[in-house]
N, C-alpha and C. Protein backbone atom coordinates (compact mmCIF):
# COMPACT_ATOMS: atom_id res chain seq x y z
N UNK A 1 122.97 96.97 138.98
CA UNK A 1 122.60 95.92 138.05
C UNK A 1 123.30 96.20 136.72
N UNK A 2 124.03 95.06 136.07
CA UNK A 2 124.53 95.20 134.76
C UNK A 2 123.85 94.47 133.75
N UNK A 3 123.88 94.70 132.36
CA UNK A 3 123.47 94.38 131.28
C UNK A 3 124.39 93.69 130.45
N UNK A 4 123.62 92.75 129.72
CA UNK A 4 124.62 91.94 128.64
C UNK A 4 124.14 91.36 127.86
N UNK A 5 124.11 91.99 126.71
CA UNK A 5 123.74 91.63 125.48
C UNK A 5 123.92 90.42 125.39
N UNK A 6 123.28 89.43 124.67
CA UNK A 6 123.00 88.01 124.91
C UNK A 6 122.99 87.73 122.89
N UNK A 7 123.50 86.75 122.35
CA UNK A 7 123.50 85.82 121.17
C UNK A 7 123.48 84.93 121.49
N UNK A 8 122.92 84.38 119.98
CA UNK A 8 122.57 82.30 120.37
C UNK A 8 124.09 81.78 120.71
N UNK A 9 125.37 82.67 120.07
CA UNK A 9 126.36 82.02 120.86
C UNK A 9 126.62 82.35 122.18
N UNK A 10 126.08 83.26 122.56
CA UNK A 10 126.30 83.74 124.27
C UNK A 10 125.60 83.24 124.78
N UNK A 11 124.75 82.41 124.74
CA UNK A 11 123.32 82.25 125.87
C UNK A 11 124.05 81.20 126.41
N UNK A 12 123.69 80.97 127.87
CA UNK A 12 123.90 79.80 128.56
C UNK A 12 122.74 78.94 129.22
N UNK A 13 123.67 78.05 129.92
CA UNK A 13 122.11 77.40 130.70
C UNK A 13 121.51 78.21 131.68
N UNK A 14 122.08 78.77 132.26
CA UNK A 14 121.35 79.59 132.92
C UNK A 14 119.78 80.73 132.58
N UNK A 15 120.54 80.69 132.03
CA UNK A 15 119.57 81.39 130.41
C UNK A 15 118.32 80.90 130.17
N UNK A 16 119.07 79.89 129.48
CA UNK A 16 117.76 78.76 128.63
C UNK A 16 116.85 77.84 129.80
N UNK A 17 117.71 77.52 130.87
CA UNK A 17 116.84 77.14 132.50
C UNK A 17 115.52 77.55 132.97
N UNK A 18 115.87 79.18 132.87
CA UNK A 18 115.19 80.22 133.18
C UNK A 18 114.15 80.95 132.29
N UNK A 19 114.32 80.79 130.75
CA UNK A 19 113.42 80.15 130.14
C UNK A 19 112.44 79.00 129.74
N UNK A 20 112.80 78.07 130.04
CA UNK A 20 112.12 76.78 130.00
C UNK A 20 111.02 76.78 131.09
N UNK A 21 111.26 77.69 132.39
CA UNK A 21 110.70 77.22 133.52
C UNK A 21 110.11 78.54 134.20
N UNK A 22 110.40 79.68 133.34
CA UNK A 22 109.39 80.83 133.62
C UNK A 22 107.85 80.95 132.73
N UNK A 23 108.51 80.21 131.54
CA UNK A 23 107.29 80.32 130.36
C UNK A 23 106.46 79.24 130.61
N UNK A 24 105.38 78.81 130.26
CA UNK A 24 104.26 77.30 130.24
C UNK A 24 104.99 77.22 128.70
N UNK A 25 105.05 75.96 128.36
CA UNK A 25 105.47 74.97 127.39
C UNK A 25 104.66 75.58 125.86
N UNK A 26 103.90 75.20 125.98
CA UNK A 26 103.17 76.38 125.15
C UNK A 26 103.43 77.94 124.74
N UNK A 27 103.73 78.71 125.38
CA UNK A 27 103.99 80.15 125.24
C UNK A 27 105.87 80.12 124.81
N UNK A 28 106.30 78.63 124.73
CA UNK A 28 107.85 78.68 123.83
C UNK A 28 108.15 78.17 122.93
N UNK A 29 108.98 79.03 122.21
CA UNK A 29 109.72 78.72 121.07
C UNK A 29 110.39 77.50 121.36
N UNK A 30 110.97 76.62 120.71
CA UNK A 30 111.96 75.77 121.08
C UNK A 30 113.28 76.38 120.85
N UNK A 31 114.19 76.22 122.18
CA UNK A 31 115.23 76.85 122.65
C UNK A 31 116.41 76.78 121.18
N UNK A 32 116.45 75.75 120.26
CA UNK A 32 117.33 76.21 119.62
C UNK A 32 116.96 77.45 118.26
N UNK A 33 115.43 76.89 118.21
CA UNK A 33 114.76 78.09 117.14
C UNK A 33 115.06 79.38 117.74
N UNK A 34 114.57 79.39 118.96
CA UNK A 34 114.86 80.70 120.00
C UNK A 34 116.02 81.60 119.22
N UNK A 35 116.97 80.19 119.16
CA UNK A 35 118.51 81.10 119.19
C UNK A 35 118.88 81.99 117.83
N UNK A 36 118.15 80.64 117.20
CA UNK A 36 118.38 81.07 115.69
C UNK A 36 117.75 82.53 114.84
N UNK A 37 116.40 82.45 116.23
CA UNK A 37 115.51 84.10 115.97
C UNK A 37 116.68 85.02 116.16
N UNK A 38 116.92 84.84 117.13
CA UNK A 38 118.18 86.06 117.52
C UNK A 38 118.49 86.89 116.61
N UNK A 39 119.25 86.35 115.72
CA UNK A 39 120.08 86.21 115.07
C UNK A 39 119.54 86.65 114.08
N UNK A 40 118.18 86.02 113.38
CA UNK A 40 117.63 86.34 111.99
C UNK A 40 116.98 87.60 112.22
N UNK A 41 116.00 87.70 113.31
CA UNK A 41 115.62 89.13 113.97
C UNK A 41 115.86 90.23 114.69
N UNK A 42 116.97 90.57 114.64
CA UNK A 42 118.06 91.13 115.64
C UNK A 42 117.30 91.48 116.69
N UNK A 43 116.84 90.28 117.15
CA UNK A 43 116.58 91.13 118.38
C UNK A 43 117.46 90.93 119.70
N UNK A 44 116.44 92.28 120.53
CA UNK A 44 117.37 92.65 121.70
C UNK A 44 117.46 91.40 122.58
N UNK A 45 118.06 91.21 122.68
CA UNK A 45 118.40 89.72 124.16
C UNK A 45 119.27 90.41 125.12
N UNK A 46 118.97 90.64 126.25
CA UNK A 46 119.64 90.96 126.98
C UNK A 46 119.31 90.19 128.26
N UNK A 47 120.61 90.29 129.45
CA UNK A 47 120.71 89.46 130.55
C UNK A 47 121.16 90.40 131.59
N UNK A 48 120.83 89.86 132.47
CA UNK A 48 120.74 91.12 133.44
C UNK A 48 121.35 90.51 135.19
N UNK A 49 122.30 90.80 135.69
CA UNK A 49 122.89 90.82 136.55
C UNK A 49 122.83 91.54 137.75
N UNK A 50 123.40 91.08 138.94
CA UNK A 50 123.29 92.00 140.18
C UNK A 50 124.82 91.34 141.09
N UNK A 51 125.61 92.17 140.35
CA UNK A 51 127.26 91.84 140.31
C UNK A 51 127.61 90.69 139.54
N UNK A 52 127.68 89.39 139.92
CA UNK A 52 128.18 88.22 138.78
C UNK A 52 127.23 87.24 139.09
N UNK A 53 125.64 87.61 139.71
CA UNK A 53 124.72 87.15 139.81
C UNK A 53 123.42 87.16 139.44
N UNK A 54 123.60 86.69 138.43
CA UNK A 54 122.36 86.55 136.70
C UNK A 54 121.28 86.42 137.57
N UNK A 55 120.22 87.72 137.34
CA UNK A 55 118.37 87.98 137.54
C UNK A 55 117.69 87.78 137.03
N UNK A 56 117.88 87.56 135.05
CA UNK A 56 116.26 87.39 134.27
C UNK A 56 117.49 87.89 133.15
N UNK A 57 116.52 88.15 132.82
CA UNK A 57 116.23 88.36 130.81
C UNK A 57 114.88 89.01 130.58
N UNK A 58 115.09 89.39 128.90
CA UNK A 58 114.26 89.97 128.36
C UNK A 58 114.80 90.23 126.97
N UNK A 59 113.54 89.85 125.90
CA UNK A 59 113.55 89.95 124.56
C UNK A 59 112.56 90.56 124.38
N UNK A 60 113.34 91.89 122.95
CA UNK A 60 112.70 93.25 122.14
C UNK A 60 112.69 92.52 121.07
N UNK A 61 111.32 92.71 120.49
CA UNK A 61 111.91 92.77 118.82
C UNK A 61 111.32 94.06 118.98
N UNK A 62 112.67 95.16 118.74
CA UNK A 62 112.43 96.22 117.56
C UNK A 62 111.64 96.55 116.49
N UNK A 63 110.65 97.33 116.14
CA UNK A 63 110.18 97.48 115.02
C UNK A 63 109.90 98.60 114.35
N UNK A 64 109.66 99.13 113.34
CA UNK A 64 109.12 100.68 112.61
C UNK A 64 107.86 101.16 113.53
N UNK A 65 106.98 100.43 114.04
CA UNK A 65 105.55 100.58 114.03
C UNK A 65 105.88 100.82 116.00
N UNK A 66 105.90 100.11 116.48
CA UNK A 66 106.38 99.55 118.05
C UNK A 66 107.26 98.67 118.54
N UNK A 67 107.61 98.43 119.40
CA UNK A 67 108.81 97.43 120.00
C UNK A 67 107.95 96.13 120.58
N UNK A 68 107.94 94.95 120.84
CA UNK A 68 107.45 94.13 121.13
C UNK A 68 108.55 93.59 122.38
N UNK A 69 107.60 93.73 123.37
CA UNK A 69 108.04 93.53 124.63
C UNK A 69 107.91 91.95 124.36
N UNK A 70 108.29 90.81 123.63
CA UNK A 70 108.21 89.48 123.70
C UNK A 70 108.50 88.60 125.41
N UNK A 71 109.64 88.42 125.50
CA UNK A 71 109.90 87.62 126.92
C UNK A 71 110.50 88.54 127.77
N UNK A 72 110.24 88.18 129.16
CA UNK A 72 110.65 88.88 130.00
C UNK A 72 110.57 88.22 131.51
N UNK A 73 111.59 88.00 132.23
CA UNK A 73 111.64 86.78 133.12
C UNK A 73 112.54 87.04 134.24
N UNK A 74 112.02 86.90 134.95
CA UNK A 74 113.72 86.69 136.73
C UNK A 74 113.01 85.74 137.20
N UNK A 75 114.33 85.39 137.40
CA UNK A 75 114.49 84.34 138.29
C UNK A 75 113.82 83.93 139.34
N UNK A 76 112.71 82.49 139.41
CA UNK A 76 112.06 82.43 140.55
C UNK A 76 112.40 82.73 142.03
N UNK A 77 113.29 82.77 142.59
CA UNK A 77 113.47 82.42 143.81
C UNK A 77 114.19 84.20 143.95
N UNK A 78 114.43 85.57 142.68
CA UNK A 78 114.46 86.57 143.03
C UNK A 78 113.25 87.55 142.98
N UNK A 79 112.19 86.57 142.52
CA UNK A 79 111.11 87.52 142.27
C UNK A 79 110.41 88.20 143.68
N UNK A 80 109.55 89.37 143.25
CA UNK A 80 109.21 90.03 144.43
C UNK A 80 110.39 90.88 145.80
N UNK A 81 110.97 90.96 144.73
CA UNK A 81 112.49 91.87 145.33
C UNK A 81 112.89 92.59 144.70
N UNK A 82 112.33 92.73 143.77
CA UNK A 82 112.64 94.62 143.35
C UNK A 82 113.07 94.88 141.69
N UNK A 83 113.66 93.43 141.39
CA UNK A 83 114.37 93.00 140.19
C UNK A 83 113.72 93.44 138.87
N UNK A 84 112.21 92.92 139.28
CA UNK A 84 111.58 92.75 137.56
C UNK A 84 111.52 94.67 137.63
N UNK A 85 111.10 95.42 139.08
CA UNK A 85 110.62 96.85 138.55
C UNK A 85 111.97 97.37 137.98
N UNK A 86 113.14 97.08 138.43
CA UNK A 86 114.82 98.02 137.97
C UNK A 86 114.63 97.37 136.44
N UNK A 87 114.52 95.59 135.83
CA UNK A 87 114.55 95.38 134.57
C UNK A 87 113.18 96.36 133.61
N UNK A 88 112.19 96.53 134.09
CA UNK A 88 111.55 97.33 133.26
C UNK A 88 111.63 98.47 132.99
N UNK A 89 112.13 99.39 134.34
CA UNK A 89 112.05 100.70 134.21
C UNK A 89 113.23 100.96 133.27
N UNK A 90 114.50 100.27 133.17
CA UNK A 90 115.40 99.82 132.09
C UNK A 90 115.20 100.07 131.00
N UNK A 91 114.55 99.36 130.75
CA UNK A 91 113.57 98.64 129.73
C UNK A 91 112.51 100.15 128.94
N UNK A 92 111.79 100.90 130.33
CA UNK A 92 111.56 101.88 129.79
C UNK A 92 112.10 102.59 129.32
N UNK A 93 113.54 103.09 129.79
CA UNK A 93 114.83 103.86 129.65
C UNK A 93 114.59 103.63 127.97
N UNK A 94 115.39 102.77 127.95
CA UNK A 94 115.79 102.37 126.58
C UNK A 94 114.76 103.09 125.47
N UNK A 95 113.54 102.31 125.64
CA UNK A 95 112.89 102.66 124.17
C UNK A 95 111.93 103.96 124.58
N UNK A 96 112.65 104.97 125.36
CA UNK A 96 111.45 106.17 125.81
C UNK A 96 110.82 106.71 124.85
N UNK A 97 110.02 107.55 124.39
CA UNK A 97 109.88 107.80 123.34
C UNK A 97 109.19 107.03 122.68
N UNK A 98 109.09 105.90 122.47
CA UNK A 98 108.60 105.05 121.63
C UNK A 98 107.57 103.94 121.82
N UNK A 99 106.12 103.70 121.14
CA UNK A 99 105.87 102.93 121.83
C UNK A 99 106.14 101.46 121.64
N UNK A 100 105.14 101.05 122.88
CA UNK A 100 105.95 99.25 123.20
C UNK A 100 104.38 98.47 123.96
N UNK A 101 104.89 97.41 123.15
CA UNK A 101 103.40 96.43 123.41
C UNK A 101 104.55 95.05 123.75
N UNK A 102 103.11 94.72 124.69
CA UNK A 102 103.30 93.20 125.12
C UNK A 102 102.14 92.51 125.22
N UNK A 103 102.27 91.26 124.84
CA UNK A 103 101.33 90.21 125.21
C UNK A 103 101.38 89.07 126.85
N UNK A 104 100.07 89.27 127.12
CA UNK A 104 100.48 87.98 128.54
C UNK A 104 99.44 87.81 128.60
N UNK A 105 99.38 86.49 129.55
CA UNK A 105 97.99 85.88 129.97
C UNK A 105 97.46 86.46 130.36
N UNK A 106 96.12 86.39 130.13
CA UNK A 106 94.34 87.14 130.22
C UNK A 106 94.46 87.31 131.60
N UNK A 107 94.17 87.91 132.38
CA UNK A 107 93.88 87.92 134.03
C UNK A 107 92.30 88.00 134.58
N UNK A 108 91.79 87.31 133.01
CA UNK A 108 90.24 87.78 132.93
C UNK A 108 89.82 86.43 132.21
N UNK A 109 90.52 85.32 132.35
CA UNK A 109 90.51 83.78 132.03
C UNK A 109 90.68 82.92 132.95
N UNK A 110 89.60 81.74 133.32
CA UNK A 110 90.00 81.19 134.73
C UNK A 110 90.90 80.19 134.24
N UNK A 111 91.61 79.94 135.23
CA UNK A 111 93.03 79.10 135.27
C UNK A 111 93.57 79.18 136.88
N UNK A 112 94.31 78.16 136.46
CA UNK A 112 95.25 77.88 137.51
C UNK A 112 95.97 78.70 138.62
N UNK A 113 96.71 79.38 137.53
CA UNK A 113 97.52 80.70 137.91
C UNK A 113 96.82 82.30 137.38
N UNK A 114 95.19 82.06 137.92
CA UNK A 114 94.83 83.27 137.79
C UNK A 114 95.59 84.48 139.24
N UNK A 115 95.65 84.05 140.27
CA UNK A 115 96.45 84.93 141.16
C UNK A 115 98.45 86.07 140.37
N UNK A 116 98.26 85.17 140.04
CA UNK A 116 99.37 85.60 139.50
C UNK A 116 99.70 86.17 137.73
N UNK A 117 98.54 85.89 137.35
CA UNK A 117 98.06 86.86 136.06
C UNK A 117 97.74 88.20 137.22
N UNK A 118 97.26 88.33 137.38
CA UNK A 118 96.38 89.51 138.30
C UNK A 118 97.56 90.13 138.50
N UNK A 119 98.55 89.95 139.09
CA UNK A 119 99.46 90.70 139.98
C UNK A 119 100.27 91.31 138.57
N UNK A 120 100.66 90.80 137.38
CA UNK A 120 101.42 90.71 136.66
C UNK A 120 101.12 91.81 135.37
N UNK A 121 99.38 91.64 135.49
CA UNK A 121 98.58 92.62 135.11
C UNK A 121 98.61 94.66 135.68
N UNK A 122 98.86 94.03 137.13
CA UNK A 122 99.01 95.33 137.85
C UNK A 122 100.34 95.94 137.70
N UNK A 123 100.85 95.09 137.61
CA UNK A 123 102.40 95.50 137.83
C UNK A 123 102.59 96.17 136.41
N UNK A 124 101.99 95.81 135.10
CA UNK A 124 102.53 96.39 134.06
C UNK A 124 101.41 97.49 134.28
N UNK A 125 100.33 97.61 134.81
CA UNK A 125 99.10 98.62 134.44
C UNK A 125 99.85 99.63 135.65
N UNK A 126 100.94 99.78 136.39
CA UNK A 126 101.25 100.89 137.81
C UNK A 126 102.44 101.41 136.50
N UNK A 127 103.24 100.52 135.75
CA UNK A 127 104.12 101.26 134.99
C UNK A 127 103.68 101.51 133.61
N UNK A 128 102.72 102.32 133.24
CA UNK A 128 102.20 102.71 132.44
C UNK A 128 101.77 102.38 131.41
N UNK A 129 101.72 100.89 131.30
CA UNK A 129 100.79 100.30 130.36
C UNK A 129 99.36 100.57 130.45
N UNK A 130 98.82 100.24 129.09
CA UNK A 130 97.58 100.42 129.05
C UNK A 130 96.82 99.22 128.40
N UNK A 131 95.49 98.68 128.90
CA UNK A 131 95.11 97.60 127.76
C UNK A 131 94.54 97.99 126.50
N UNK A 132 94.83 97.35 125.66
CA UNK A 132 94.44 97.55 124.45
C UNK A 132 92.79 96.92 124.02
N UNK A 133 92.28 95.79 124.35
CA UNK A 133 91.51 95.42 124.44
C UNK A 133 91.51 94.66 123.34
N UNK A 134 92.41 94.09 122.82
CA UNK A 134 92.92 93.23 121.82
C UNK A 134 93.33 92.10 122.82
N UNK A 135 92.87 90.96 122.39
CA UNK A 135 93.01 89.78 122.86
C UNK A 135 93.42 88.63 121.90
N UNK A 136 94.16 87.26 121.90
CA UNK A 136 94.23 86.25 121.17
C UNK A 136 94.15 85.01 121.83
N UNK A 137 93.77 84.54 121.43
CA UNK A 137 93.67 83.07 121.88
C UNK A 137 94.64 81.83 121.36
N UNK A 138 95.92 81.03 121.62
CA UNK A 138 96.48 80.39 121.67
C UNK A 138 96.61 79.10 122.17
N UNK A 139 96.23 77.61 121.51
CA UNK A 139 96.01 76.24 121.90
C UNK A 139 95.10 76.65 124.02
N UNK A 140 94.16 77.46 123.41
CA UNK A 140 93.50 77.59 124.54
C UNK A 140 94.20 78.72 125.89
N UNK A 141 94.68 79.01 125.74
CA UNK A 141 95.81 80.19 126.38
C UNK A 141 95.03 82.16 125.59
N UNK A 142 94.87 82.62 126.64
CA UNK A 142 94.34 83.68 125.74
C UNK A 142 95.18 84.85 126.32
N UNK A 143 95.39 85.41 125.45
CA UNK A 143 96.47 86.70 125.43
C UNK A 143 95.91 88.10 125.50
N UNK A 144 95.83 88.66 126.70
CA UNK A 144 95.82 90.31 126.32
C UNK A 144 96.62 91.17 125.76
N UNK A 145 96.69 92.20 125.18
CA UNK A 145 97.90 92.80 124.65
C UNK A 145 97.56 94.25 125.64
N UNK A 146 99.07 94.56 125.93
CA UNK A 146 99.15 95.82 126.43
C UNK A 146 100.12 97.06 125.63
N UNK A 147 99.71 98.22 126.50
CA UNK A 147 100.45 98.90 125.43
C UNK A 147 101.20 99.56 125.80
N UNK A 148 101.85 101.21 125.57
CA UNK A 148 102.94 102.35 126.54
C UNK A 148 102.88 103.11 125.10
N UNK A 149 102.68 104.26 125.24
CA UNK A 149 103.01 105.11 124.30
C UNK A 149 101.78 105.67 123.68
N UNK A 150 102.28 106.41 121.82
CA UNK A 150 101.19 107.00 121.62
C UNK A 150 100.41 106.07 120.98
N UNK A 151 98.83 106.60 120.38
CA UNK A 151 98.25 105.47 119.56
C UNK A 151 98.16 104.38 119.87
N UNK A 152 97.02 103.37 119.09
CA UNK A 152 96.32 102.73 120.01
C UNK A 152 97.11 101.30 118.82
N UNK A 153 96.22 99.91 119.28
CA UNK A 153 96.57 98.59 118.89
C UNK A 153 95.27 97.69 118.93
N UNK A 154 95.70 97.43 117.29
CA UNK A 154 94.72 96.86 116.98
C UNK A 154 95.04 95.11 116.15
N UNK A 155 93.67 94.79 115.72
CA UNK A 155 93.82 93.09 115.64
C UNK A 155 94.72 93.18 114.15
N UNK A 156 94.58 94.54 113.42
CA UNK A 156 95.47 94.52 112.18
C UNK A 156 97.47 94.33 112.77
N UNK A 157 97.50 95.41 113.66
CA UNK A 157 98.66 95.06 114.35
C UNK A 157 99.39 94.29 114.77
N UNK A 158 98.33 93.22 115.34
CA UNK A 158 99.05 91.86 115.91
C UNK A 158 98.95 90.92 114.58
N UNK A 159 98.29 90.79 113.67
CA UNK A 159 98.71 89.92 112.68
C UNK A 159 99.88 90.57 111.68
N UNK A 160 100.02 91.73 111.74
CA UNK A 160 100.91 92.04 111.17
C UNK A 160 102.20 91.17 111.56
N UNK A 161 102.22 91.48 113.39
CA UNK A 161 103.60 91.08 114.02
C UNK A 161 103.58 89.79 113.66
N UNK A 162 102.73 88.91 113.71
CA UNK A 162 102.54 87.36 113.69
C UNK A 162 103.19 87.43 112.19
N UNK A 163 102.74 88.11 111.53
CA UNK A 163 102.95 87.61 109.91
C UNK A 163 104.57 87.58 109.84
N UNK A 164 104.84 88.60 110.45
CA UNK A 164 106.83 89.03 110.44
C UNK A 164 107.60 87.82 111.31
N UNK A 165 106.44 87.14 112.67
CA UNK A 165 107.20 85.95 112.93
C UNK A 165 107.33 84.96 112.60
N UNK A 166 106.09 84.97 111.41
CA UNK A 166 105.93 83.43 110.66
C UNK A 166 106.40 83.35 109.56
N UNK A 167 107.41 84.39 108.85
CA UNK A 167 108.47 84.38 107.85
C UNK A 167 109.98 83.92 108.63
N UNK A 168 110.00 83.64 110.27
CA UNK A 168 111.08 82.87 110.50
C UNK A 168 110.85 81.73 111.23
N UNK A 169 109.47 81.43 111.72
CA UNK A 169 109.09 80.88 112.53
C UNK A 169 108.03 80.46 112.92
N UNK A 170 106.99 79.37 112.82
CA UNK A 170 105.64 79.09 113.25
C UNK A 170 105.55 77.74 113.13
N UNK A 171 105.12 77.27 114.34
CA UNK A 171 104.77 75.61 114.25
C UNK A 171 103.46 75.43 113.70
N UNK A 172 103.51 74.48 113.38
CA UNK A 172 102.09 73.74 112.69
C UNK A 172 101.19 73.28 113.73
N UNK A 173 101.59 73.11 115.23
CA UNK A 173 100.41 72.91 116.41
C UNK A 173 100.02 73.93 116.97
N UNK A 174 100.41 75.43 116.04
CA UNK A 174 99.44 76.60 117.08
C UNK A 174 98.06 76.43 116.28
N UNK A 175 97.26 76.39 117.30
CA UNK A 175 95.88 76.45 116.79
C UNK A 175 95.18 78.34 117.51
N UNK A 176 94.65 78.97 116.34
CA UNK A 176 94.60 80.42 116.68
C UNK A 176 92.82 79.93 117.02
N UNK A 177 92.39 80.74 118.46
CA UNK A 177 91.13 80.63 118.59
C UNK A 177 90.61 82.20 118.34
């Protein structure tokens, strides 16, 4: 598997496809703000291959405090083949040492796609995440946060991060529950 650093001028449709249609409508940025974060937040964008055949993505924002595991995605029709564990353990590679939080749907909220919160839950809780027990609620969407590393995460933490995304970025229809 190869890696490739990704900018709002590098991204393709493939890309942005695979964003549009891994995330619920809600849990996205709009694809050109997306690009423009890039850029203002250096963050990591990377794309991920299996010879000249694009698997997913995944966006870091970097930070002093922890890394924010933000998006992270393969391709429907490669999932459950091995892809997402080589992109994370990657993923672990990279920021060893350091810790790293992510947010995802509650697996402890009924919905639709509770089967697949569950699995998604496990899959980060077998590679060494931990829950934090910090939760948010989003236009009805509720978020667990997970964690990897030392020290723990708290509700000061996540508004912090929110505060750093809403100096480049925040719509006026998130409603925080």
């Amino acid at each position: 598997m190869t890696e490739k650093q990704i900018t709002g001028d590098t991204a393709n449709e493939q890309i942005k496809q695979l964003y549009e249609t891994a995330f619920p409508e809600d849990e996205q940025i709009p694809w050109d703000d997306l690009m423009r974060l890039v850029g203002e937040m250096s963050l990591d964008f990377t794309a991920y291959y299996d010879g000249e055949e694009f698997i997913g993505f995944t966006i870091v924002y970097p930070r002093k405090t922890f890394n924010w595991y933000w998006y992270f995605a393969v391709r429907e029709d490669l999932r459950g083949k091995g892809y997402g564990q080589r992109i994370l353990t990657r993923l672990i590679e990279k920021y060893k040492g350091q810790t790293c939080v992510l947010d995802m749907e509650s697996p402890t909220q009924e919905c639709e796609n509770i089967g697949q919160r569950k699995r998604r839950h496990n899959f980060y809780l077998r590679n060494g995440f931990r829950d934090t027990n910090v939760y948010r609620t989003y236009n009805d969407i509720t978020m667990t946060i997970m964690m990897m590393g030392d020290g723990s995460f708290t509700m000061t933490d996540w508004d912090d991060i929110i505060h750093e995304l809403q100096q480049f970025w925040w719509p006026d229809d998130i409603k925080e529950g």
